[in-house]
C-alpha atoms as a PDB file:
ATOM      1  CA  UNK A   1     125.774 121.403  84.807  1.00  0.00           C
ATOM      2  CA  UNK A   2     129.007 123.406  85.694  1.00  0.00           C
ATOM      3  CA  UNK A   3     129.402 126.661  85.056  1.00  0.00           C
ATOM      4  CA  UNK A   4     132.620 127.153  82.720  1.00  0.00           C
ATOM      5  CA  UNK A   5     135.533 128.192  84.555  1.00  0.00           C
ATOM      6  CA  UNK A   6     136.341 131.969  84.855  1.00  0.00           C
ATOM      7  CA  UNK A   7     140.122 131.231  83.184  1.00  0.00           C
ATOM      8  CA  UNK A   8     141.959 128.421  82.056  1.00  0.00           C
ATOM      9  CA  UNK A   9     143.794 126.650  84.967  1.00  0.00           C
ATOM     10  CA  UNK A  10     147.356 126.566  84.088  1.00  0.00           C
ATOM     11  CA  UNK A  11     149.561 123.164  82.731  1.00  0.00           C
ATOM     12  CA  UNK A  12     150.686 123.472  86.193  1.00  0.00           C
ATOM     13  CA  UNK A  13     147.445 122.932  88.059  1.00  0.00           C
ATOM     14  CA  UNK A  14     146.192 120.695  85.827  1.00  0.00           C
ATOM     15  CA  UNK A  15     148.943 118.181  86.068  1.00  0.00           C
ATOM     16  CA  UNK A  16     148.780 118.416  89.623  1.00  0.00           C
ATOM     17  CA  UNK A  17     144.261 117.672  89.195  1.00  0.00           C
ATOM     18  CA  UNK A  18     145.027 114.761  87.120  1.00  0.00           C
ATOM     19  CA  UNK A  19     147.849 113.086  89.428  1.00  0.00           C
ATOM     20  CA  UNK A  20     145.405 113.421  92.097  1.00  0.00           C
ATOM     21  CA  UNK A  21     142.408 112.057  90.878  1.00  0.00           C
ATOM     22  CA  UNK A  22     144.505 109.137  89.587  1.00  0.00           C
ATOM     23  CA  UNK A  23     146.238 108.486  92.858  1.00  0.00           C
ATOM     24  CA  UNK A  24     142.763 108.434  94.537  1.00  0.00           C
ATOM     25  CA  UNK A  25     141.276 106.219  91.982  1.00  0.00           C
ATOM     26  CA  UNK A  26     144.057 103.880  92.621  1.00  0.00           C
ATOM     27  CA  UNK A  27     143.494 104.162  96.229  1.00  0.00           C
ATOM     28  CA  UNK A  28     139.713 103.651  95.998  1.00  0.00           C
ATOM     29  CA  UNK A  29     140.076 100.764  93.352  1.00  0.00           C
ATOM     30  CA  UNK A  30     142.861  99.022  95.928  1.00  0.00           C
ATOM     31  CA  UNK A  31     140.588  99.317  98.895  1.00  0.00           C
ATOM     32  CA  UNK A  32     137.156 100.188  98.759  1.00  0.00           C
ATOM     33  CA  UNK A  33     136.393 102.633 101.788  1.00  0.00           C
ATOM     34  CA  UNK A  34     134.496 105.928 102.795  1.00  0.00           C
ATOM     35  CA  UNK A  35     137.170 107.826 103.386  1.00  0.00           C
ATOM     36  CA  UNK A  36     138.481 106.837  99.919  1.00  0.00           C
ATOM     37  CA  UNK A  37     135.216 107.533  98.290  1.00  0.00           C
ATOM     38  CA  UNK A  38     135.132 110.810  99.824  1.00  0.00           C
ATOM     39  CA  UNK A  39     138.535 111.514  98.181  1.00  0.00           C
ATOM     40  CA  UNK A  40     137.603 110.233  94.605  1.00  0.00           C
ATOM     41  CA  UNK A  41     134.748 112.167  94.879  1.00  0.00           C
ATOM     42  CA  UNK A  42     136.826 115.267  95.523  1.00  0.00           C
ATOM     43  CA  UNK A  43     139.221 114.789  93.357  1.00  0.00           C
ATOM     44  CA  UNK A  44     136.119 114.289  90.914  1.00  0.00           C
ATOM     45  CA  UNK A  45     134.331 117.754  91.612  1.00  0.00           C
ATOM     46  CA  UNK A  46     137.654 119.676  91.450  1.00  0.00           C
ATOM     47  CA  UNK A  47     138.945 118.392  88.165  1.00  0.00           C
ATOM     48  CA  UNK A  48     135.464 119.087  86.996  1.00  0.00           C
ATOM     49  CA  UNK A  49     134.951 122.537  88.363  1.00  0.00           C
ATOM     50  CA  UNK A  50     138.414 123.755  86.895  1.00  0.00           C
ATOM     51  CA  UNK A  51     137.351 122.319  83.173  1.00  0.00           C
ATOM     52  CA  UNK A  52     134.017 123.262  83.842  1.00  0.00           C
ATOM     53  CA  UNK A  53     132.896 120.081  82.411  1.00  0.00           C
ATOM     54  CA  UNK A  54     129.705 118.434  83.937  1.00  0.00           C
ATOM     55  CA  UNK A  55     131.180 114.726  84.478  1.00  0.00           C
ATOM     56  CA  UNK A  56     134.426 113.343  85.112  1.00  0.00           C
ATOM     57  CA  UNK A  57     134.654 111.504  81.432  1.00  0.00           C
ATOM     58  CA  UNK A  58     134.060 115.389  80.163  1.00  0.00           C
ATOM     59  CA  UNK A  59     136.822 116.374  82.466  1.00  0.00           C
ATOM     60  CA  UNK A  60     139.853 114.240  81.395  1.00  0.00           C
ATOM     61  CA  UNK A  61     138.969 114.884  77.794  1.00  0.00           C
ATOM     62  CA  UNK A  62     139.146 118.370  78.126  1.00  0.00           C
ATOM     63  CA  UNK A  63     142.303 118.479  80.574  1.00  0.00           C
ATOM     64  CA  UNK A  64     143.653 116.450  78.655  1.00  0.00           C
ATOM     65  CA  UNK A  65     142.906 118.737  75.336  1.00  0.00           C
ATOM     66  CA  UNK A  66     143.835 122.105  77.440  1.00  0.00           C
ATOM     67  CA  UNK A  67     147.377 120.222  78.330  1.00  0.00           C
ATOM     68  CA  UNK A  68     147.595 119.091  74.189  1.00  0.00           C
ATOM     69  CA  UNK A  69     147.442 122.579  73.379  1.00  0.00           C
ATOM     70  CA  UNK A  70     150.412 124.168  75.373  1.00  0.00           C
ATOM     71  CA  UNK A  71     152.727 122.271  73.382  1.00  0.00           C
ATOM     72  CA  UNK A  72     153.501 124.366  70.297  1.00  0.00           C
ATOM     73  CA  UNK A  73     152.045 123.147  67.464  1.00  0.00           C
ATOM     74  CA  UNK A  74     152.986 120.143  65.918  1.00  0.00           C
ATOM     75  CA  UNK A  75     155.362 119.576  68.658  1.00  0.00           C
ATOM     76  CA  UNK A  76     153.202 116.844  70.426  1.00  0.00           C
ATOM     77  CA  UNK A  77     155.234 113.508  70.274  1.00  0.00           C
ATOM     78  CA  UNK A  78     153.564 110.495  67.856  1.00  0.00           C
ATOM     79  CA  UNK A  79     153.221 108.142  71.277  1.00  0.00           C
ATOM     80  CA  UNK A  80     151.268 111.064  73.151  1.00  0.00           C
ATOM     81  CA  UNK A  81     148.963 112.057  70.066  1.00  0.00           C
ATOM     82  CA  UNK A  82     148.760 108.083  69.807  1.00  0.00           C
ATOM     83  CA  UNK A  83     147.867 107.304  73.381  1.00  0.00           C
ATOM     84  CA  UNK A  84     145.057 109.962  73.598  1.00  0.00           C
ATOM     85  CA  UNK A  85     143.082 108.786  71.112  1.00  0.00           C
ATOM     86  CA  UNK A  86     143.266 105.465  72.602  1.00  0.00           C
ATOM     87  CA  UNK A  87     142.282 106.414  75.929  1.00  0.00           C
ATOM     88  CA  UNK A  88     139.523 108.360  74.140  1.00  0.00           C
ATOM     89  CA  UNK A  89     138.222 105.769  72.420  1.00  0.00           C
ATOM     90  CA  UNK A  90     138.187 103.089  75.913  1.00  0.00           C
ATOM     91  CA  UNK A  91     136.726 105.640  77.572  1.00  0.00           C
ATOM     92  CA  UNK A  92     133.745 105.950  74.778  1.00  0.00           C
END
């Protein structure tokens, strides 16, 4: 299991995780290859190691969750407060 991270990555970084693993997931899903493995499978441990969450499902929860909580409170739009608990509950 992953050790916690020693700080909180910044909105910054974490935006810039997620859009990577995504584009790699893409990638992979289009065409199936090593060196697109390899590259999910970074993306994977990186997003991981800066939530310090032990799986990738862990991960996005928890980025997603840090990300939620920059906005001030009660400032998160419907849609976005709407669309994470349905990607929460597809990816349960």
């Amino acid at each position: 299991m992953p050790t916690p991270p020693a700080t909180t990555p910044s909105a910054q970084r974490l935006r810039t995780l997620l859009s990577q693993y995504a584009q790699v997931r893409i990638a992979q899903f289009e065409r199936d290859t090593p060196a697109n493995r390899r590259a999910l499978d970074e993306a994977t441990r990186a997003l991981c190691a800066a939530t310090g969450s032990p799986d990738i499902k862990a991960a996005l929860f928890k980025a997603d969750d840090l990300l939620a909580a920059t906005c001030p409170q009660g400032r998160l739009p419907a849609h976005t407060a709407g669309a994470r608990q349905t990607s929460r509950a597809l990816l349960a």
